[in-house]
C-alpha atoms as a PDB file:
ATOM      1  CA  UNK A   1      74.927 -13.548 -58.624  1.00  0.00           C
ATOM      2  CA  UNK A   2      71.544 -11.669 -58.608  1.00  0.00           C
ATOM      3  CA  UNK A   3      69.629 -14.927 -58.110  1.00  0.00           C
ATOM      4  CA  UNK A   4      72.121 -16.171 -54.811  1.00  0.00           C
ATOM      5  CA  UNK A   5      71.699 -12.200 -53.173  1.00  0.00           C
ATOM      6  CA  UNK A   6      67.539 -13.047 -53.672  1.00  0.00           C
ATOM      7  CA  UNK A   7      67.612 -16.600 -52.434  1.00  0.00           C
ATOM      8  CA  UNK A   8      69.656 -15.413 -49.306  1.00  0.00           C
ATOM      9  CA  UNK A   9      67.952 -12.451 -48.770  1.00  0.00           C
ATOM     10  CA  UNK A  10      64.934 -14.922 -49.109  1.00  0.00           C
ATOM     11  CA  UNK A  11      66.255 -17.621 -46.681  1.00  0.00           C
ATOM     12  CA  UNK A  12      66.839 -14.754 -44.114  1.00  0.00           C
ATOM     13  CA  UNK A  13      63.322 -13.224 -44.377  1.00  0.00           C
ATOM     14  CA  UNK A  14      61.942 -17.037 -43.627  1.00  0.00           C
ATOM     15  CA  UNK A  15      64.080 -17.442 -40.672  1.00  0.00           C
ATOM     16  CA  UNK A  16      63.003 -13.885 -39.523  1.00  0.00           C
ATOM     17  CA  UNK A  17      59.021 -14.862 -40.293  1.00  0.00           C
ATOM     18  CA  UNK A  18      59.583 -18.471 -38.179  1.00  0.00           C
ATOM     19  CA  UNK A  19      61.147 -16.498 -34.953  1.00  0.00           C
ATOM     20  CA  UNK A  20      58.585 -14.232 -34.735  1.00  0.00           C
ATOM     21  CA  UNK A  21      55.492 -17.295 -35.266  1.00  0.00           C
ATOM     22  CA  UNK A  22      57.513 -18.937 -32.881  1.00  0.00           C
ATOM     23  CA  UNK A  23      57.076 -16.571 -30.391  1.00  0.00           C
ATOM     24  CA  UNK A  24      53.429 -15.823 -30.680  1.00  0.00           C
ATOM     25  CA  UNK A  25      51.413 -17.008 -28.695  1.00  0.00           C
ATOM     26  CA  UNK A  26      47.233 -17.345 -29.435  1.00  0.00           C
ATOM     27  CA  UNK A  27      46.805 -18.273 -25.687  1.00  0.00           C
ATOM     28  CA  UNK A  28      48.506 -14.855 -24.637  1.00  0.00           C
ATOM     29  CA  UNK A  29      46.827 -12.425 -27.167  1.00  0.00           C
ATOM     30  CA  UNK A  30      43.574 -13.806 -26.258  1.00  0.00           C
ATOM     31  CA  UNK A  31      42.920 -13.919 -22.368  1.00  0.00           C
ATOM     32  CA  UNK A  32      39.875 -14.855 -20.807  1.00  0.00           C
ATOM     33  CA  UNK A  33      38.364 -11.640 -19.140  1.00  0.00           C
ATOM     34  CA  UNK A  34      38.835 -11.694 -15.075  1.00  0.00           C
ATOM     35  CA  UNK A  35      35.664 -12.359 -13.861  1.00  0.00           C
ATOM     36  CA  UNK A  36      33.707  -9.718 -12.142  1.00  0.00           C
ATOM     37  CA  UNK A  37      33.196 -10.438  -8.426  1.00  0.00           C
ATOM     38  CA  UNK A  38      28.873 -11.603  -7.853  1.00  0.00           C
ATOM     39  CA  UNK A  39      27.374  -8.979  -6.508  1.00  0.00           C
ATOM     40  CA  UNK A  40      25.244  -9.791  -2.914  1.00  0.00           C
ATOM     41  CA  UNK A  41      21.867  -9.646  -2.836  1.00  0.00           C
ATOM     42  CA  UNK A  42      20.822  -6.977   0.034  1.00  0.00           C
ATOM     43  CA  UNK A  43      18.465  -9.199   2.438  1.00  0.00           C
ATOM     44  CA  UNK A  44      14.781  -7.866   1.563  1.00  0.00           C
ATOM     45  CA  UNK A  45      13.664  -5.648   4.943  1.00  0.00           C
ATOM     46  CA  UNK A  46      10.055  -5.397   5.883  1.00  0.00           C
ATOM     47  CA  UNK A  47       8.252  -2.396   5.802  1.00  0.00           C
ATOM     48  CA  UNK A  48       5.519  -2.024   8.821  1.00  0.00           C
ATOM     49  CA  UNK A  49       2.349  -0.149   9.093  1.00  0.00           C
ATOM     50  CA  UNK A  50       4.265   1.488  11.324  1.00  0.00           C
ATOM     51  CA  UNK A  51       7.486   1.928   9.503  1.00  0.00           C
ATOM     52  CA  UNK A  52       5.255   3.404   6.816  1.00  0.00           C
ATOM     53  CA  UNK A  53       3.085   6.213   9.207  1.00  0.00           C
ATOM     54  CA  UNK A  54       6.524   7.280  10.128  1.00  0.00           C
ATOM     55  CA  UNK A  55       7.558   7.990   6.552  1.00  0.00           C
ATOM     56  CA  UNK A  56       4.436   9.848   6.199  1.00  0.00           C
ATOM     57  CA  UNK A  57       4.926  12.006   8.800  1.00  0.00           C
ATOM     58  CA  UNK A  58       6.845  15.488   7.476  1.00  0.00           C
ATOM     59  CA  UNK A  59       7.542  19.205   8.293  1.00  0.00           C
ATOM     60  CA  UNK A  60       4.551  20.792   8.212  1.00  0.00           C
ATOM     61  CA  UNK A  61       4.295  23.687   5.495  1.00  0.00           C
ATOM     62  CA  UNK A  62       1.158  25.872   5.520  1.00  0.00           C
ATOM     63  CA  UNK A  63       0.344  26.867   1.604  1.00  0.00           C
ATOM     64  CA  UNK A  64      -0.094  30.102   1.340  1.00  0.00           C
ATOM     65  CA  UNK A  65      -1.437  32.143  -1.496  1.00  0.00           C
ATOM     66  CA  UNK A  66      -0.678  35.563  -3.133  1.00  0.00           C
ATOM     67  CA  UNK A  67      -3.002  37.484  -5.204  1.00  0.00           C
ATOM     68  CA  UNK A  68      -1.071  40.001  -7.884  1.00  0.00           C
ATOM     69  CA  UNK A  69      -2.745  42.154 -10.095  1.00  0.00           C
ATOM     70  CA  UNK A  70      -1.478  44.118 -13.550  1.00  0.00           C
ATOM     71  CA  UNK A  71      -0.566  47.554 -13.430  1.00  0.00           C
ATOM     72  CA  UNK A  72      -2.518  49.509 -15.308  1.00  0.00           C
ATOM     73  CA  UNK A  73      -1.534  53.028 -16.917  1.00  0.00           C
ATOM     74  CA  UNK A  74      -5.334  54.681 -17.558  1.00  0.00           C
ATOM     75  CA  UNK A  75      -8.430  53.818 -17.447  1.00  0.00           C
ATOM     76  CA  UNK A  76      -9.367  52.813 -20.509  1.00  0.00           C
ATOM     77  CA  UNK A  77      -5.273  50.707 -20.917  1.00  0.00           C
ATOM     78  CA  UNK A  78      -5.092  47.233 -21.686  1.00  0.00           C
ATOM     79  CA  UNK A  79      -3.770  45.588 -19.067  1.00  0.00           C
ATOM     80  CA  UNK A  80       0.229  44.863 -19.289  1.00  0.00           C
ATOM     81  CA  UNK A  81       1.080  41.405 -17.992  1.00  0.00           C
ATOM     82  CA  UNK A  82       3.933  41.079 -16.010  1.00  0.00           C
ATOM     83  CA  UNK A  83       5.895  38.630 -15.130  1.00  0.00           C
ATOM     84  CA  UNK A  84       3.572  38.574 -11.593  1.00  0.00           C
ATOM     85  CA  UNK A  85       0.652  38.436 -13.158  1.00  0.00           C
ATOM     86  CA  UNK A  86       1.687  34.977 -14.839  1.00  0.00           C
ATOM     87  CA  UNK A  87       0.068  31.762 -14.211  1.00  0.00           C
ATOM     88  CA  UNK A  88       2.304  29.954 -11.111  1.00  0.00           C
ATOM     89  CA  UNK A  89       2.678  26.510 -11.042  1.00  0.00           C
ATOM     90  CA  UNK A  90       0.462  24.424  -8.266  1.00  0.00           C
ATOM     91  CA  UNK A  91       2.453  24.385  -4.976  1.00  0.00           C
ATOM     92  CA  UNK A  92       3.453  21.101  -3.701  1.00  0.00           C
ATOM     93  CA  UNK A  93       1.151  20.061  -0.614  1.00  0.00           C
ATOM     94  CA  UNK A  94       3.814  18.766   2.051  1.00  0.00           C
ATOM     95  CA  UNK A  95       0.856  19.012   4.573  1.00  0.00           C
ATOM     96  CA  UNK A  96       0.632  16.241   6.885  1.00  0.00           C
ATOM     97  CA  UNK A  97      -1.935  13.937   6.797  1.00  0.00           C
ATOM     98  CA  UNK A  98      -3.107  14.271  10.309  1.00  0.00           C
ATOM     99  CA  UNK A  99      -5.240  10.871  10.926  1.00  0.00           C
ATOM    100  CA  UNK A 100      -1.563   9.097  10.157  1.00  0.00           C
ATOM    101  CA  UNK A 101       0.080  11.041  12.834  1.00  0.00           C
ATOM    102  CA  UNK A 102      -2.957  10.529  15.083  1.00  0.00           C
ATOM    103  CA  UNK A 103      -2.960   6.480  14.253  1.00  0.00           C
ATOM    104  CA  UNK A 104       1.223   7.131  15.858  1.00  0.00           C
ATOM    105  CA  UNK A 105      -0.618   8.293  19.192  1.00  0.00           C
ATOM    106  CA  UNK A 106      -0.890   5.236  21.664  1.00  0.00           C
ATOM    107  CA  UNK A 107      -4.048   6.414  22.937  1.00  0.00           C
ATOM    108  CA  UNK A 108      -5.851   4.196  25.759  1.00  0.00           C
ATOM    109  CA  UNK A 109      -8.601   3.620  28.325  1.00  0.00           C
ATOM    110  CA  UNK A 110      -7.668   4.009  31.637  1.00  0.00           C
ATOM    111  CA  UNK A 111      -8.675   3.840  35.188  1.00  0.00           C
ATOM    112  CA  UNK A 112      -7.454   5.726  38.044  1.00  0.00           C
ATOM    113  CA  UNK A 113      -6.911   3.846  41.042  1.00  0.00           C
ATOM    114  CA  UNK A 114      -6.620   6.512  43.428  1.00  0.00           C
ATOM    115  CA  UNK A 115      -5.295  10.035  43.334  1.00  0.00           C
ATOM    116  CA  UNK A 116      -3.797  12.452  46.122  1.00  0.00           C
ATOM    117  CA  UNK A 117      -2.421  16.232  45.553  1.00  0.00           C
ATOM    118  CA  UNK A 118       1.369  16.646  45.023  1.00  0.00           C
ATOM    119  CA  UNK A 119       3.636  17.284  47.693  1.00  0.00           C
ATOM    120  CA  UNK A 120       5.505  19.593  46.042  1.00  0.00           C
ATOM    121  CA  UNK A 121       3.363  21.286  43.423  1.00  0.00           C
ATOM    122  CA  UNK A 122      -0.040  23.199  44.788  1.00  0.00           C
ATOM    123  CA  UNK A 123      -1.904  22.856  41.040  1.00  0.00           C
ATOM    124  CA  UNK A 124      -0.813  19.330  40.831  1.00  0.00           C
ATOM    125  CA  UNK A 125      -2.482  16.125  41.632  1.00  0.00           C
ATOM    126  CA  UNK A 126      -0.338  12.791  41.212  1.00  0.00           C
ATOM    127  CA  UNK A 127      -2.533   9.171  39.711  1.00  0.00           C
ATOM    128  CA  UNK A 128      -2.329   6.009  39.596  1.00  0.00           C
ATOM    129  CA  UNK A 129      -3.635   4.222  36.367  1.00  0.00           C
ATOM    130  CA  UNK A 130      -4.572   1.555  35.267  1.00  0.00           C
ATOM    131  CA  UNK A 131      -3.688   1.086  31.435  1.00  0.00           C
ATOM    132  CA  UNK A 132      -3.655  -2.302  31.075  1.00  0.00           C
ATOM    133  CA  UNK A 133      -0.027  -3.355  31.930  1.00  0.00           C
ATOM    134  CA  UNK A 134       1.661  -5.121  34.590  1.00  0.00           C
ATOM    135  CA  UNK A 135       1.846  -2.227  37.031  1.00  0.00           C
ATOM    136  CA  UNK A 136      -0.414   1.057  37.114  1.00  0.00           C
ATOM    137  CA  UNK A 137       1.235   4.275  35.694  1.00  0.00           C
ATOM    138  CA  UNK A 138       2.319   7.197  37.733  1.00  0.00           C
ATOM    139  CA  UNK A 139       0.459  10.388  35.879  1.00  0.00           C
ATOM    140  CA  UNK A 140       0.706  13.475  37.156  1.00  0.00           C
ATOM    141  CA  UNK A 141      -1.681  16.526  35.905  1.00  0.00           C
ATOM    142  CA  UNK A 142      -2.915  20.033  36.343  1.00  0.00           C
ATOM    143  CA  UNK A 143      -6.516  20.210  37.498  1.00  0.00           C
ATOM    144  CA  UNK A 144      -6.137  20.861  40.470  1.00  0.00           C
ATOM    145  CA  UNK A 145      -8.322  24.137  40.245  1.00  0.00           C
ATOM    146  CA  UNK A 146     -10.645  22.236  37.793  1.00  0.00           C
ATOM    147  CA  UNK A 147     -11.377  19.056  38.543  1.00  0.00           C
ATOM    148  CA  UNK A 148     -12.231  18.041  42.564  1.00  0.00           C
ATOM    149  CA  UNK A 149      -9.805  14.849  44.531  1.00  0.00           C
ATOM    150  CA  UNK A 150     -12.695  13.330  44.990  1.00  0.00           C
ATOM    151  CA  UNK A 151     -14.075  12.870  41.304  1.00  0.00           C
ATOM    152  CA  UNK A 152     -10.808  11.181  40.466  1.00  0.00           C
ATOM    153  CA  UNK A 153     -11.005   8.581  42.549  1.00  0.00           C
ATOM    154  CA  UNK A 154     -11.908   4.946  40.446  1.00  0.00           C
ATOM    155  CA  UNK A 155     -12.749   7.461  37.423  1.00  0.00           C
ATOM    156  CA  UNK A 156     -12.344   6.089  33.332  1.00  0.00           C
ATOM    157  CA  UNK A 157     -10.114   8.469  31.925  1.00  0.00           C
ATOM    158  CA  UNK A 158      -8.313   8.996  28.484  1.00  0.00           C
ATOM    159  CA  UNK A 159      -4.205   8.023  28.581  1.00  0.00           C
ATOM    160  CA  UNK A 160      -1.984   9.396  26.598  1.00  0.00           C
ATOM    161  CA  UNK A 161       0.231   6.588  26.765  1.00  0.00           C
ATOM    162  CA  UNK A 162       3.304   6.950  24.498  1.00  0.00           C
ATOM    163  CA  UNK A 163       4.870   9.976  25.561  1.00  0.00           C
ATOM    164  CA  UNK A 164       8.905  10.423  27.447  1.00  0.00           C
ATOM    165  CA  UNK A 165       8.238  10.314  31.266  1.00  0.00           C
ATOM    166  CA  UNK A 166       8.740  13.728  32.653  1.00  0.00           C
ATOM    167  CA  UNK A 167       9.386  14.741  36.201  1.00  0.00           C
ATOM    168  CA  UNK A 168       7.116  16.979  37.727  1.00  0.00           C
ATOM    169  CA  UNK A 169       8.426  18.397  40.841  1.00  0.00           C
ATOM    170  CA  UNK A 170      10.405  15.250  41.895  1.00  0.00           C
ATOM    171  CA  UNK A 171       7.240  12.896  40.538  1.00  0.00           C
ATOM    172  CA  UNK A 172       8.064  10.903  37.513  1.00  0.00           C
ATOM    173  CA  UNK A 173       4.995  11.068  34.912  1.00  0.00           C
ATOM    174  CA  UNK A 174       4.549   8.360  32.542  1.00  0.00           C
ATOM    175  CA  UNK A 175       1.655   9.500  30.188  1.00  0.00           C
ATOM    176  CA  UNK A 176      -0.837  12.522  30.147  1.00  0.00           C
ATOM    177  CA  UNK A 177      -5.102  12.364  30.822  1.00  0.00           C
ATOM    178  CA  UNK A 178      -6.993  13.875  28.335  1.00  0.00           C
ATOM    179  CA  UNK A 179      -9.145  16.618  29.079  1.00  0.00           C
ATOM    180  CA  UNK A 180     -11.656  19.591  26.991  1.00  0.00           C
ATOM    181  CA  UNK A 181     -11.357  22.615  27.776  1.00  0.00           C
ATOM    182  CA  UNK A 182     -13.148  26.317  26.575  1.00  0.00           C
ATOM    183  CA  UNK A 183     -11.674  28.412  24.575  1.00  0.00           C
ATOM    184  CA  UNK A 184     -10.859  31.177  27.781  1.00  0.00           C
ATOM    185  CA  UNK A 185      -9.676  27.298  29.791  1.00  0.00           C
ATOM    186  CA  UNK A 186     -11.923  28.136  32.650  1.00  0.00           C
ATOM    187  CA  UNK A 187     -13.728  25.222  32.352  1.00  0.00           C
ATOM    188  CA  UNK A 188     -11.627  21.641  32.161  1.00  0.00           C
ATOM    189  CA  UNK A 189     -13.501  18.269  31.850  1.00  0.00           C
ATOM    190  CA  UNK A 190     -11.685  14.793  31.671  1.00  0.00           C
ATOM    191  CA  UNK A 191     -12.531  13.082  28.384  1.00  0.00           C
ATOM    192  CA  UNK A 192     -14.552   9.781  29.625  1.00  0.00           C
ATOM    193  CA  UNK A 193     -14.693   6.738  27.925  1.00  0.00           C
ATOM    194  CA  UNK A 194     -18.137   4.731  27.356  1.00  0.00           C
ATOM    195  CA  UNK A 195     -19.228   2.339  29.484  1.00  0.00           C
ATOM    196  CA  UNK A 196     -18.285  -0.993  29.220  1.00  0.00           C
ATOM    197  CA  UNK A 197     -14.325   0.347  27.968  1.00  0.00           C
ATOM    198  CA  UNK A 198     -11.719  -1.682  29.158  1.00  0.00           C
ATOM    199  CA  UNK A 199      -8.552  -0.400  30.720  1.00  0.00           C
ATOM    200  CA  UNK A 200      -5.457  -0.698  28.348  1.00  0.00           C
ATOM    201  CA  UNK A 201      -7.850  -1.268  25.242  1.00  0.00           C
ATOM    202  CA  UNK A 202      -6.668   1.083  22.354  1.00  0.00           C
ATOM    203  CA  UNK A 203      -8.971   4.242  21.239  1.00  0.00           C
ATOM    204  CA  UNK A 204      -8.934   4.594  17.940  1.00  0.00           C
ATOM    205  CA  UNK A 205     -10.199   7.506  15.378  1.00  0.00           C
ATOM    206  CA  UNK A 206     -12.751   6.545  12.692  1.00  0.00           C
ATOM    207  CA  UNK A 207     -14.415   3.644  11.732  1.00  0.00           C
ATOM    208  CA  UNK A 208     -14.129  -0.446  12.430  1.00  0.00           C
ATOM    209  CA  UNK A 209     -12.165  -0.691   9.264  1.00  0.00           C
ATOM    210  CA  UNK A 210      -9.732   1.920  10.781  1.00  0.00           C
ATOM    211  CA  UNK A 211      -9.460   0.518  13.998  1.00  0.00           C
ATOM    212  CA  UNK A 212      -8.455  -3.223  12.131  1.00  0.00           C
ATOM    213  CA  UNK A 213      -5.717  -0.914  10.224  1.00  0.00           C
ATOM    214  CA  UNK A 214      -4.585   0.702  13.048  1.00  0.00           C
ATOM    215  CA  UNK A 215      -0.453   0.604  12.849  1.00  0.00           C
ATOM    216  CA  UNK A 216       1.554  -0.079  16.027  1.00  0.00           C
ATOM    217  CA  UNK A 217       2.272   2.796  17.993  1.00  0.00           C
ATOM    218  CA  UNK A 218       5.199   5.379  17.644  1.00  0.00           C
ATOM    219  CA  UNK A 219       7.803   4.779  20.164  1.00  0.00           C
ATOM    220  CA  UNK A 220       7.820   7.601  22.815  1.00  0.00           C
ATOM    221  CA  UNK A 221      11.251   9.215  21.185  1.00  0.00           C
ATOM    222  CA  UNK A 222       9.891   9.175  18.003  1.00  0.00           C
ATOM    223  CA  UNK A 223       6.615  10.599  19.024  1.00  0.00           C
ATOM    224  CA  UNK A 224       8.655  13.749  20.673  1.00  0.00           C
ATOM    225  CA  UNK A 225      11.571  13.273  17.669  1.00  0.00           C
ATOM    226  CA  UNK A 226       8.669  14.249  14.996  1.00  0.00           C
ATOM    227  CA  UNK A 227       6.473  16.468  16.940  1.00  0.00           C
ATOM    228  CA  UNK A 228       3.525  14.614  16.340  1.00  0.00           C
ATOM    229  CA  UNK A 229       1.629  15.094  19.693  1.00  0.00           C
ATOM    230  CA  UNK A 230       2.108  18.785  18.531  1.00  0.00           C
ATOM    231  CA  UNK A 231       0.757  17.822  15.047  1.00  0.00           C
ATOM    232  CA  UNK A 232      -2.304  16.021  16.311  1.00  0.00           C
ATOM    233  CA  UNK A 233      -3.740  17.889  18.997  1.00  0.00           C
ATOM    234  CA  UNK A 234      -5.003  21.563  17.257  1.00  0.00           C
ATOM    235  CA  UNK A 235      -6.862  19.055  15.368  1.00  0.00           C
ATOM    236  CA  UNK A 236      -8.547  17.536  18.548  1.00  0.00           C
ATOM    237  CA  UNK A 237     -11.728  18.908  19.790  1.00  0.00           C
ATOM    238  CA  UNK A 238     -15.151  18.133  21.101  1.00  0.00           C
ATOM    239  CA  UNK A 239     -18.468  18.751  18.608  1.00  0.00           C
ATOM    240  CA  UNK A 240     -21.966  20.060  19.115  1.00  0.00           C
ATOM    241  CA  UNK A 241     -23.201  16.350  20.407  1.00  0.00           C
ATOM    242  CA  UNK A 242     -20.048  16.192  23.290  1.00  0.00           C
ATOM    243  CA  UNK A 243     -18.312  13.726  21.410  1.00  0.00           C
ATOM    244  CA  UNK A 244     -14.563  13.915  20.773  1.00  0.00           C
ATOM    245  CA  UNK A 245     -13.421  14.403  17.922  1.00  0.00           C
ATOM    246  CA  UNK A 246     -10.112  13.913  15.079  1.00  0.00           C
ATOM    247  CA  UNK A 247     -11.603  16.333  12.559  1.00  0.00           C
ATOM    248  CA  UNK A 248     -14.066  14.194  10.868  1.00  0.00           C
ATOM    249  CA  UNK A 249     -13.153  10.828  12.886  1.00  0.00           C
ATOM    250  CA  UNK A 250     -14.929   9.831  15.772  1.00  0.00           C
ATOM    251  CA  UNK A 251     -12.377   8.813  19.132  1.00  0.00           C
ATOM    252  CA  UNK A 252     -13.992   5.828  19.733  1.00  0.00           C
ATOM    253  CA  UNK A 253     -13.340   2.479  21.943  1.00  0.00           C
ATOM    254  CA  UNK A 254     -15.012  -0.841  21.261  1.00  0.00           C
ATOM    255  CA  UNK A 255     -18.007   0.122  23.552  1.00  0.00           C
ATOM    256  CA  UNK A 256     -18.533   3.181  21.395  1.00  0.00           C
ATOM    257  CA  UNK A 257     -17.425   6.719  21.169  1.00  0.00           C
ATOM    258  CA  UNK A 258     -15.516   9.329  23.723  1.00  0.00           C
ATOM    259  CA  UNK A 259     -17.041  12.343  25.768  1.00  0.00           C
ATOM    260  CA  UNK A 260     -16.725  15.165  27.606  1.00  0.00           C
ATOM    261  CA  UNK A 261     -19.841  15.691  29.713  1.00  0.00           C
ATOM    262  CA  UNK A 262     -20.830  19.127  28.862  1.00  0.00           C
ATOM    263  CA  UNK A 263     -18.150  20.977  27.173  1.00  0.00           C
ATOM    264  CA  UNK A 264     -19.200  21.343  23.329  1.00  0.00           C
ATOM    265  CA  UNK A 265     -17.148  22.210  20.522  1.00  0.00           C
ATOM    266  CA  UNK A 266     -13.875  22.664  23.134  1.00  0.00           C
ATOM    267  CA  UNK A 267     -10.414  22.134  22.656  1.00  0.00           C
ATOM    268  CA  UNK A 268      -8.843  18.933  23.777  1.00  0.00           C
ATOM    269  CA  UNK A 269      -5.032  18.122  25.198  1.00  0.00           C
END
């Protein structure tokens, strides 16, 4: 009796065992992974000289420094170190390198065609100039007190060329003429290129290496967008020989450097 219960029990426990193999399934239990979608390649963007001057170009932080000393509690003390007196870490210079701003500047010979006093504006006069493109410029600019009609009139000049057009008393300006000026601006001279300077030729600050990097020019919104007129020209000036000046850098054309004629060491804008 014992030995027919087992062999049952037995014959059940095989059926049981062959359901369940039955119902397995290797192919289920082991799934292939979904593949992971290929990822896209971002297409590769070129970075310009120009692109890169921009980059360059940030808020301009003046370092400043603080001197702190220990107190002391008598003479003849040691001297208690505080948490002032404690070596600071080196601030980070965020300073802008000028020169790149300046290389933003789209800064050309011009000539002015003729000239004739605003209608509308008494210390105006209103220019046309030549800067090398299709049609002359309309400039207007404030020397009338400084600077006689006459002495404009077929005159080399320094364009700043890459600035928003602004109206001036109903007179659209499309650029600005550099001039030096003292430091009391009684006296105003128009910076004049060398002989031999072409209209619509690039100036450039530096040396013949500089000029060959020269980057592209800012557009005229991003030139107002980052300030960098405003960066450049406290930087700007005329030295001891009546050259112009970038700090350091001559303003030079091909035909050699830029003047004023008698203002030395004088502000230029």
């Amino acid at each position: 009796m014992a030995v027919t219960v087992s062999a049952s029990i037995l014959k059940s426990s095989s059926a049981r065992v062959h359901m369940l193999l039955s119902s397995f399934s290797p192919a289920a239990s082991f799934r292939t992974p979904p593949q992971l979608p290929l990822l896209r390649s971002s297409p590769i963007t070129t970075i310009t000289r120009t692109d890169r001057a921009l980059l360059l170009l940030r808020p301009h932080h003046p370092k400043t420094s603080s001197f702190c000393t220990s107190p002391i509690t008598n003479a003849n003390a040691e001297t208690t170190t505080t948490s002032e007196s404690l070596p600071r870490p080196a601030v980070e210079d965020n300073s802008v390198n000028v020169k790149d701003a300046a290389n933003m500047l789209d800064i050309r010979v011009g000539r002015i065609i003729k000239a004739w006093r605003h209608e509308e504006a008494d210390s105006l006069y209103v220019e046309e100039v030549d800067v090398g493109e299709a049609e002359p410029r309309i400039i207007c600019s404030g020397l009338v007190k400084y600077v006689p009609l006459e002495f404009l009139q077929d005159r080399s000049v320094v364009v700043l060329a890459n600035l928003k057009p602004r109206n001036m008393r109903g007179v659209k300006s499309h650029g600005m003429l550099l001039a030096a000026s003292d430091a009391a601006h009684e006296n105003v001279e128009l910076l004049e290129p060398p002989q031999g300077s072409v209209p619509g030729e690039r100036i450039w600050f530096g040396s013949q290496e500089d000029k060959e990097n020269q980057p592209a020019p800012a557009s005229p919104n991003q030139v107002q967008k980052k300030k960098i007129w405003e960066l450049v020209q406290p930087h700007l000036k005329t030295d001891a020989s009546l050259v112009a000046m970038l700090g350091e850098h001559l303003m030079q054309t091909s035909a050699g450097a830029v003047m004023s004629r008698s203002l030395k060491n004088a502000n230029i804008s």
